[in-house]
PDB file of N, CA and C in Angstrom:
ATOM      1  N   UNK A   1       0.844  -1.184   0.000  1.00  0.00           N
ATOM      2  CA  UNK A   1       0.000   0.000   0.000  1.00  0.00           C
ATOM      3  C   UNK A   1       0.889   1.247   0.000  1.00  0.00           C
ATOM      4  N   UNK A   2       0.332   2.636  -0.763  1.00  0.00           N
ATOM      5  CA  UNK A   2       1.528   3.789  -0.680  1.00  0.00           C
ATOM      6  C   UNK A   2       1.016   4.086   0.148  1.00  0.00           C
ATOM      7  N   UNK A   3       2.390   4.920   0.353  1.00  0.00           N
ATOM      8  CA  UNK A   3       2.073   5.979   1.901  1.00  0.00           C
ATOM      9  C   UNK A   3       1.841   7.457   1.452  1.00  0.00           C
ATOM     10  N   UNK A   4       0.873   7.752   1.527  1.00  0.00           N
ATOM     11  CA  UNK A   4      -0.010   8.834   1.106  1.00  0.00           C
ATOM     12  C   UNK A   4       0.084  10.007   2.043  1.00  0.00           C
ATOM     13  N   UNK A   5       1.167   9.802   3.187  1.00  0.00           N
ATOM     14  CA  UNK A   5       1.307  11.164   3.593  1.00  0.00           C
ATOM     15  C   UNK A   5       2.739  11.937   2.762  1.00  0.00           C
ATOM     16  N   UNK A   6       3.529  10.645   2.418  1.00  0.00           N
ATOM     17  CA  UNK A   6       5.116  11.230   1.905  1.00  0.00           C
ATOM     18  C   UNK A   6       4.629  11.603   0.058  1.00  0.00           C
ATOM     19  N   UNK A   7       3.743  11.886  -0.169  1.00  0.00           N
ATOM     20  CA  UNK A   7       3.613  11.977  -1.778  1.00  0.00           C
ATOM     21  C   UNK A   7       3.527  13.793  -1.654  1.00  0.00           C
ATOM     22  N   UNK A   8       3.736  14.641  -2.143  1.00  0.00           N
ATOM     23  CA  UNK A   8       4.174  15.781  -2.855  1.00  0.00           C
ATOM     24  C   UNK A   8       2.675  16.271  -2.878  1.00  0.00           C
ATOM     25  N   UNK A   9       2.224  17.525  -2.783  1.00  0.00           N
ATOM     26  CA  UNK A   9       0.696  17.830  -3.760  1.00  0.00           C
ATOM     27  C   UNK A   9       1.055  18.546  -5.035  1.00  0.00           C
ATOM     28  N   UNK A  10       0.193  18.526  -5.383  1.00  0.00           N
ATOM     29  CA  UNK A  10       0.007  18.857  -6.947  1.00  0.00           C
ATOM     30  C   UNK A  10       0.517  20.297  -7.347  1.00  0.00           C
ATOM     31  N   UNK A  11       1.156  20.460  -7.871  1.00  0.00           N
ATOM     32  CA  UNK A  11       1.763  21.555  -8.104  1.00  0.00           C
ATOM     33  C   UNK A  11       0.432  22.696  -9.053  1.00  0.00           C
ATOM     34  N   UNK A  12      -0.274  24.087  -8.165  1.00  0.00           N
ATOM     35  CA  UNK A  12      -1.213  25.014  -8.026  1.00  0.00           C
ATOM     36  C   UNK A  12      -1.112  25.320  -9.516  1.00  0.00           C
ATOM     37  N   UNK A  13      -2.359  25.265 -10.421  1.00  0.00           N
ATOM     38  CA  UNK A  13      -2.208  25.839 -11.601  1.00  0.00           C
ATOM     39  C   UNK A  13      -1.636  25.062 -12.852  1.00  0.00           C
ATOM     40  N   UNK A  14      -0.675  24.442 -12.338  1.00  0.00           N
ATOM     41  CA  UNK A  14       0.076  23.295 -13.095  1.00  0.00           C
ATOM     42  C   UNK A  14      -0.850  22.855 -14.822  1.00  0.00           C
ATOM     43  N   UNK A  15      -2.371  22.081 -14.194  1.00  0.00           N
ATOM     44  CA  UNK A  15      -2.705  21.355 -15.201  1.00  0.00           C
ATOM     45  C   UNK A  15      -4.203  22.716 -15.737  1.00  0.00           C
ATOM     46  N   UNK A  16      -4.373  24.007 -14.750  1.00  0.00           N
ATOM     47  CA  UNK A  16      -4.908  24.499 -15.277  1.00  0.00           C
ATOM     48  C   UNK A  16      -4.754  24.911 -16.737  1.00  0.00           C
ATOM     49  N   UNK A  17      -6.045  24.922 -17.616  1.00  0.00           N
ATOM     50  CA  UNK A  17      -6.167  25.011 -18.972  1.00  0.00           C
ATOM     51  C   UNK A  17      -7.006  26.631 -19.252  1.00  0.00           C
ATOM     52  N   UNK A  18      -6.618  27.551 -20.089  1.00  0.00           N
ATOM     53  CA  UNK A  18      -7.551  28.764 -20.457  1.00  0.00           C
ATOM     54  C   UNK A  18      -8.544  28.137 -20.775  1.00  0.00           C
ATOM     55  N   UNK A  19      -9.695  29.071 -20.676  1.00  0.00           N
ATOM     56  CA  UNK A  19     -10.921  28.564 -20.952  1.00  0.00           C
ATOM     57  C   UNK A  19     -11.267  29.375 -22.415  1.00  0.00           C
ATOM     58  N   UNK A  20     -11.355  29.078 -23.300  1.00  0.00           N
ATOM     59  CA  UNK A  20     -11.733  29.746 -24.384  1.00  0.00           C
ATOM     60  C   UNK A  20     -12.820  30.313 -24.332  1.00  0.00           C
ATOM     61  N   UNK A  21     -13.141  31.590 -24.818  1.00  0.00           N
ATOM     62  CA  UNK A  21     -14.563  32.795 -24.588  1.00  0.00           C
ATOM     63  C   UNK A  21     -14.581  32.322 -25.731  1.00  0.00           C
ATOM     64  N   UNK A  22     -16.402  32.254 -26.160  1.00  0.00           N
ATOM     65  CA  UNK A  22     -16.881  32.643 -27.059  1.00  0.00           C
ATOM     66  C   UNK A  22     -17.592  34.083 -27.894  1.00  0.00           C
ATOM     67  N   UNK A  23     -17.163  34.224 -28.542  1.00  0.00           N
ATOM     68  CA  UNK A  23     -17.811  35.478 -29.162  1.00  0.00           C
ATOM     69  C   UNK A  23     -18.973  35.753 -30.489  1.00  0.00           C
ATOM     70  N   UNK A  24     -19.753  36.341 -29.373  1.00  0.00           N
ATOM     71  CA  UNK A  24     -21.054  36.247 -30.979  1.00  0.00           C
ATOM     72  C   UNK A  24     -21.223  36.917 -31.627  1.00  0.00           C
ATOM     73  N   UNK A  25     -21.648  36.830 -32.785  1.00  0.00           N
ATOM     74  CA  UNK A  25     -21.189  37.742 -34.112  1.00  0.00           C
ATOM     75  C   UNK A  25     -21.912  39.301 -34.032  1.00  0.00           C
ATOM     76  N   UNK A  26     -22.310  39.995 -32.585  1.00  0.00           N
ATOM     77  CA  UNK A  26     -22.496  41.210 -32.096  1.00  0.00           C
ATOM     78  C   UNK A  26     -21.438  41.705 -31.448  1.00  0.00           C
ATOM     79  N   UNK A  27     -21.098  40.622 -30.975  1.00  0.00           N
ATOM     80  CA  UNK A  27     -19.800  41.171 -30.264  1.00  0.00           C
ATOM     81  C   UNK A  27     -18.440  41.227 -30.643  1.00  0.00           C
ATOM     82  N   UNK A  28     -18.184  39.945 -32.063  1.00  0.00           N
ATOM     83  CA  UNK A  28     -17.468  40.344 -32.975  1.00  0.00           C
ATOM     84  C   UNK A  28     -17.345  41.621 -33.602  1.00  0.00           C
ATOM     85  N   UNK A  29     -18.413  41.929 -33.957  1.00  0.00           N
ATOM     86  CA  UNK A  29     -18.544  43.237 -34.979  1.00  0.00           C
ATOM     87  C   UNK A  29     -18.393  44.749 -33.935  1.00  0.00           C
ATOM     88  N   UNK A  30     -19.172  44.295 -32.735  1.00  0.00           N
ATOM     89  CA  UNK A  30     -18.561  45.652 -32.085  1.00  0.00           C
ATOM     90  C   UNK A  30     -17.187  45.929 -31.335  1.00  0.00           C
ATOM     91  N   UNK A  31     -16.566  44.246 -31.230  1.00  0.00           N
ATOM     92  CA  UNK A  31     -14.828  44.866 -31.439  1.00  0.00           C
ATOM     93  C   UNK A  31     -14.325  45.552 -32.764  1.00  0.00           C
ATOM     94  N   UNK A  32     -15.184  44.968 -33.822  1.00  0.00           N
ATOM     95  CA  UNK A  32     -14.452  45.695 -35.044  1.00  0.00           C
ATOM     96  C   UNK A  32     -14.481  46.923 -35.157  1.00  0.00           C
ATOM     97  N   UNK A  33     -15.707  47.489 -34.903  1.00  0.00           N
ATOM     98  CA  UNK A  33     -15.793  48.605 -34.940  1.00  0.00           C
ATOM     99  C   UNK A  33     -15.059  49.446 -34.176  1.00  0.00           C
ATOM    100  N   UNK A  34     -14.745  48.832 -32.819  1.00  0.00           N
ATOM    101  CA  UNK A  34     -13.501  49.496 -32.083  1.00  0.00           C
ATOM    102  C   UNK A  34     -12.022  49.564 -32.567  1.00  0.00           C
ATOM    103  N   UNK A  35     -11.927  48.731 -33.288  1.00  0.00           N
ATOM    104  CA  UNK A  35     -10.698  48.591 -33.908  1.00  0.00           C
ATOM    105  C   UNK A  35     -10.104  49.200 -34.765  1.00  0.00           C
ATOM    106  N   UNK A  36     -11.453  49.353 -35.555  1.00  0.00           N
ATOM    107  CA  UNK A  36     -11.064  50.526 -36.666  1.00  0.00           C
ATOM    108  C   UNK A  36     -11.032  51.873 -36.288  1.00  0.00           C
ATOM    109  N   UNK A  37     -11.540  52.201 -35.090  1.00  0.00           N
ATOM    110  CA  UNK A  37     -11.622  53.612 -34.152  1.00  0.00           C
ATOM    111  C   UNK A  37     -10.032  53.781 -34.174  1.00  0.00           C
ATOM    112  N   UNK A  38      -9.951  52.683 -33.384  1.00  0.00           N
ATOM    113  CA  UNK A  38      -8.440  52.662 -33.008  1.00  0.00           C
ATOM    114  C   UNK A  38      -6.929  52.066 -33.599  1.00  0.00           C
ATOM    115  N   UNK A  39      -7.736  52.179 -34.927  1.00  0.00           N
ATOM    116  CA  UNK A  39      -6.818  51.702 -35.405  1.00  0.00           C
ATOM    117  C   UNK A  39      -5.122  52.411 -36.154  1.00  0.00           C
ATOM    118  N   UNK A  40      -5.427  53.720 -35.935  1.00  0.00           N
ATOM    119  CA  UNK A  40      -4.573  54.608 -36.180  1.00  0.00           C
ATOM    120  C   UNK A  40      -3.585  54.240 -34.972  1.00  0.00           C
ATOM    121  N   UNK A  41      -4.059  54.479 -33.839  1.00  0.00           N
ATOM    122  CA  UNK A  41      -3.338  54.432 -32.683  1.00  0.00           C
ATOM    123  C   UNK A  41      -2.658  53.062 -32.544  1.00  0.00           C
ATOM    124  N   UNK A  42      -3.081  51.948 -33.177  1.00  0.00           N
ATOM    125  CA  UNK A  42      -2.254  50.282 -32.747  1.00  0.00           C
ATOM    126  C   UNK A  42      -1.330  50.246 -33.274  1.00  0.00           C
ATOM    127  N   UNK A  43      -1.373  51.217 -34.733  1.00  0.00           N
ATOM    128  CA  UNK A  43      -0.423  51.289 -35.858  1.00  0.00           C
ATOM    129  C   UNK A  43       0.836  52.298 -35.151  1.00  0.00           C
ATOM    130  N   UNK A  44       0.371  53.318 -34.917  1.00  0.00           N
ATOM    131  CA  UNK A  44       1.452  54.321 -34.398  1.00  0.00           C
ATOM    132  C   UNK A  44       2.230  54.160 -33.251  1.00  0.00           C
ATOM    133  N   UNK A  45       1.821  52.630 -32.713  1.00  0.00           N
ATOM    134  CA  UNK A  45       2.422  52.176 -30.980  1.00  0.00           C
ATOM    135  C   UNK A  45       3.251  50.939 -31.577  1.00  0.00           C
ATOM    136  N   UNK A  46       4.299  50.847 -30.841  1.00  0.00           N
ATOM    137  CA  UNK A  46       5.501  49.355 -30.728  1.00  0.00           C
ATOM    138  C   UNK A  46       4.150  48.617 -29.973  1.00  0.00           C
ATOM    139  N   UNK A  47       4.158  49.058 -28.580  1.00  0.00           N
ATOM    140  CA  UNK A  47       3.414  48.393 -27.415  1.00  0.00           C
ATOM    141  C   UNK A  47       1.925  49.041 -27.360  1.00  0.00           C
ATOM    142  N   UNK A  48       0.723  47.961 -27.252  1.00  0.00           N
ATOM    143  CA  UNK A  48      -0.177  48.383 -27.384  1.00  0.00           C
ATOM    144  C   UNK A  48      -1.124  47.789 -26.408  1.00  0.00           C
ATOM    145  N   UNK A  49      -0.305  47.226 -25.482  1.00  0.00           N
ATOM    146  CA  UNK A  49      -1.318  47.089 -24.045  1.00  0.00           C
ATOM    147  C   UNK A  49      -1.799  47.411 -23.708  1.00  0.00           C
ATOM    148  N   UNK A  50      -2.124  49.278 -23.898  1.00  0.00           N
ATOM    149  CA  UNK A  50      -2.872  50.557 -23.412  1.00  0.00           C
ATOM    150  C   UNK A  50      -4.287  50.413 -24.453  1.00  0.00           C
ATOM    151  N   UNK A  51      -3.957  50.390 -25.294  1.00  0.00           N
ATOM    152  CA  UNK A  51      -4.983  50.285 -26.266  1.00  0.00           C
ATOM    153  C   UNK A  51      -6.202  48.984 -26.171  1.00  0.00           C
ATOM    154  N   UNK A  52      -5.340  48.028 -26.047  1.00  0.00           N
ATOM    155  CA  UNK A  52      -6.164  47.083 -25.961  1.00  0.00           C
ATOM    156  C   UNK A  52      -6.899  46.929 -24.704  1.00  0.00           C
ATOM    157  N   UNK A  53      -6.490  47.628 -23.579  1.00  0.00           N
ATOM    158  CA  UNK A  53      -7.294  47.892 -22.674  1.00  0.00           C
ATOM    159  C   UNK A  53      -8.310  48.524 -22.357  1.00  0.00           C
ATOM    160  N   UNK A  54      -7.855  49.664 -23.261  1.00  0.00           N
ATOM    161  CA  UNK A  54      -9.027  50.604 -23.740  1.00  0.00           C
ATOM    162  C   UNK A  54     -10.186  50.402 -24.445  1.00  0.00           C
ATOM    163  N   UNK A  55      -9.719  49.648 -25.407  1.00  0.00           N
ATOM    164  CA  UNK A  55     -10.967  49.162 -26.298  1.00  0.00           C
ATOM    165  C   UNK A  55     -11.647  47.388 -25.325  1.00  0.00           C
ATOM    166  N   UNK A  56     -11.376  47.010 -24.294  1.00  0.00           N
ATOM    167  CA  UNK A  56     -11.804  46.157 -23.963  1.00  0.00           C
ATOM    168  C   UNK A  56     -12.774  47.019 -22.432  1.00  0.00           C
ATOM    169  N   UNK A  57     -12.362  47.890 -22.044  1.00  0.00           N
ATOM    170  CA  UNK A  57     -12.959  48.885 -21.309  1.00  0.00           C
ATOM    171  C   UNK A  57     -14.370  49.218 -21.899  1.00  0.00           C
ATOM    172  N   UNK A  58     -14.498  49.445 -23.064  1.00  0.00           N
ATOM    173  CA  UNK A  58     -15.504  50.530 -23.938  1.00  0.00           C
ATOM    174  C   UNK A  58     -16.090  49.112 -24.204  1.00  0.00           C
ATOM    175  N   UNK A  59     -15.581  47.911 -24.948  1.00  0.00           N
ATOM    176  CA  UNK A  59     -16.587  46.489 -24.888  1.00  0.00           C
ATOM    177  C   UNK A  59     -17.209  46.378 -23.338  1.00  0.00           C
ATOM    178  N   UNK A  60     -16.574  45.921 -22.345  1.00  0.00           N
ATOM    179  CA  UNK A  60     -17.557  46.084 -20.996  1.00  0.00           C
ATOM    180  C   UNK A  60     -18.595  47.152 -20.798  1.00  0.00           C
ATOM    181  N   UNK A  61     -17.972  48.242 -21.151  1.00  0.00           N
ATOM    182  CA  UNK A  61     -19.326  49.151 -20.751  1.00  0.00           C
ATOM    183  C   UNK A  61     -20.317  49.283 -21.447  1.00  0.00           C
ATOM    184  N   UNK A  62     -19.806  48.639 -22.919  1.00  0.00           N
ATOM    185  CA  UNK A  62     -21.344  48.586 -23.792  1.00  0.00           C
ATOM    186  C   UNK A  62     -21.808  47.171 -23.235  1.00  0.00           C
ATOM    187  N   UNK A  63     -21.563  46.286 -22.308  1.00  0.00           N
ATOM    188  CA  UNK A  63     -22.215  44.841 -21.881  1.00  0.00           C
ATOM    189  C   UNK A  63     -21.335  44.082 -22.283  1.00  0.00           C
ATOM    190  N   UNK A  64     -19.855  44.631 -22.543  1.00  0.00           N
ATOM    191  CA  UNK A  64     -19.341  42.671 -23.138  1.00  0.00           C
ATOM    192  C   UNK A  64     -18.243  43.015 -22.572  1.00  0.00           C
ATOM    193  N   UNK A  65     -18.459  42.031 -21.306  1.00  0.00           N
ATOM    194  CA  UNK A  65     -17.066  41.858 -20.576  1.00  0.00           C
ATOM    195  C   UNK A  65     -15.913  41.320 -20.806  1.00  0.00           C
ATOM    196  N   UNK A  66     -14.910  41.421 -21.409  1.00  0.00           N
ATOM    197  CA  UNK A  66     -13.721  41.057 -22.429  1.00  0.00           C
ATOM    198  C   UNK A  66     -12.714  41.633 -21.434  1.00  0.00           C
ATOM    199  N   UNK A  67     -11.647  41.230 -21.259  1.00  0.00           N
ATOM    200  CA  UNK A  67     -10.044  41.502 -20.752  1.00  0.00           C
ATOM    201  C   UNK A  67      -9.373  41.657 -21.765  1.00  0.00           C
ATOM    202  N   UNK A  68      -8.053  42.622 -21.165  1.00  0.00           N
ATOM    203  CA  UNK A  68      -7.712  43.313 -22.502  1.00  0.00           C
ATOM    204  C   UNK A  68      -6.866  41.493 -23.371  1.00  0.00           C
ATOM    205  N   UNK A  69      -6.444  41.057 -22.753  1.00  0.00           N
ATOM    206  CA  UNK A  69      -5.750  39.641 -23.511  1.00  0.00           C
ATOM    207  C   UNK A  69      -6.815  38.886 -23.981  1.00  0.00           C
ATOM    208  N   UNK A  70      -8.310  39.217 -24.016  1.00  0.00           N
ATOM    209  CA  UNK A  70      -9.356  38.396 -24.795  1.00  0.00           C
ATOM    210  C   UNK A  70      -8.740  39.311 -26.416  1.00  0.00           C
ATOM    211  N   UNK A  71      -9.506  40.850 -25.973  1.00  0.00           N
ATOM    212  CA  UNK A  71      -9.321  41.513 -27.221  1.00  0.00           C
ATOM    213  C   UNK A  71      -7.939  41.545 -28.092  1.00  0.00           C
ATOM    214  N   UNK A  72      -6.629  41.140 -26.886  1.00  0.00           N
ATOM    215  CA  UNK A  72      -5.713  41.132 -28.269  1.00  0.00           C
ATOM    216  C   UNK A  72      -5.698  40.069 -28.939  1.00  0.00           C
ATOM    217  N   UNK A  73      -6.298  38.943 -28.299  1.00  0.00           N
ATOM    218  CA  UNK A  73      -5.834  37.431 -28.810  1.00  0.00           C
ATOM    219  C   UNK A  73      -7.017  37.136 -29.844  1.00  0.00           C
ATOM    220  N   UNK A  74      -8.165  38.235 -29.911  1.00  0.00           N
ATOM    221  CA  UNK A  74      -9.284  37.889 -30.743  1.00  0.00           C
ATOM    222  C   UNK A  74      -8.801  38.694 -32.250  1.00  0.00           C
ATOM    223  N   UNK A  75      -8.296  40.093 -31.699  1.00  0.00           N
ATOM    224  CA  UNK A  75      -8.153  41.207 -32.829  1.00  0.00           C
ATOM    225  C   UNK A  75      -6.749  40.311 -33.711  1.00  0.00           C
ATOM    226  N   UNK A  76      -5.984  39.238 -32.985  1.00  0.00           N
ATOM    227  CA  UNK A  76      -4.706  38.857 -33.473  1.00  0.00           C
ATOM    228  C   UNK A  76      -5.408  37.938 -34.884  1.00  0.00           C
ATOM    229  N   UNK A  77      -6.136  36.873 -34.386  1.00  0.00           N
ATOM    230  CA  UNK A  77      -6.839  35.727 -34.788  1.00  0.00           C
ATOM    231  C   UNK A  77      -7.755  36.627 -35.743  1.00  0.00           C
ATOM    232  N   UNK A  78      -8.544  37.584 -35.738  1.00  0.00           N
ATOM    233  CA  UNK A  78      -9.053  38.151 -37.084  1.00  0.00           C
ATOM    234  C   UNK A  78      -8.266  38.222 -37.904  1.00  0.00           C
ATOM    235  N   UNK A  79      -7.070  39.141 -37.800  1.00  0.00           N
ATOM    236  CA  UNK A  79      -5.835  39.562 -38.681  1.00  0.00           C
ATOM    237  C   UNK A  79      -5.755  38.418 -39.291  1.00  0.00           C
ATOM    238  N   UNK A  80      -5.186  37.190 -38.636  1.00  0.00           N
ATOM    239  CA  UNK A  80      -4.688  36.172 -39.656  1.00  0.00           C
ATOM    240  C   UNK A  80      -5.845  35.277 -40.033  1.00  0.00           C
ATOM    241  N   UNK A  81      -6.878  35.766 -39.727  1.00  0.00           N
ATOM    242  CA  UNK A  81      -7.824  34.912 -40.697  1.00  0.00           C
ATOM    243  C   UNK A  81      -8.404  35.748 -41.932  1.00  0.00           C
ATOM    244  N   UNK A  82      -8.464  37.130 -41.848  1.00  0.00           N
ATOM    245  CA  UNK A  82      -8.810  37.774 -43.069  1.00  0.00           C
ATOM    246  C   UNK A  82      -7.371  38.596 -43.829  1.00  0.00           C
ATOM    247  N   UNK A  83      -6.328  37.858 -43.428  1.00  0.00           N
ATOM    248  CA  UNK A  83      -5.317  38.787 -44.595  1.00  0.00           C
ATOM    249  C   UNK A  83      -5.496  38.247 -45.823  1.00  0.00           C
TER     250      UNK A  83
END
């Protein structure tokens, strides 16, 4: 039988997985529309962490709660699906 007090615990986070958001094609389109607002400004920045915060700010307050790493990882994944 093991001895179940000398075993290690599970190392916190370890096998945690992101949970993928879904986005519906209202809420698609009203990131786009943010995007193209802002799209002068993503262009004119190296770093655009500010931005994408911003425009994930203005999605929550119209009702769509998004973090700014939803909106970059969504606005990334448009790019390379419509070049």
């Amino acid at each position: 039988m093991a001895d179940l007090h000398n075993q290690e615990p599970p190392v916190r986070g370890a096998t945690r997985k992101k949970h993928r958001v879904h986005w519906s094609e209202r809420e698609t389109w009203a990131l786009i529309r943010l995007w193209e607002d802002n799209l002068e400004e993503l262009r004119a920045q190296k770093h655009n962490g500010n931005v994408y915060g911003s425009i994930a700010a203005q999605l929550t307050a119209a009702g769509i709660p998004r973090t700014k790493a939803q909106v970059h990882s969504k606005i990334e994944n448009l790019g390379q699906t419509f070049r």
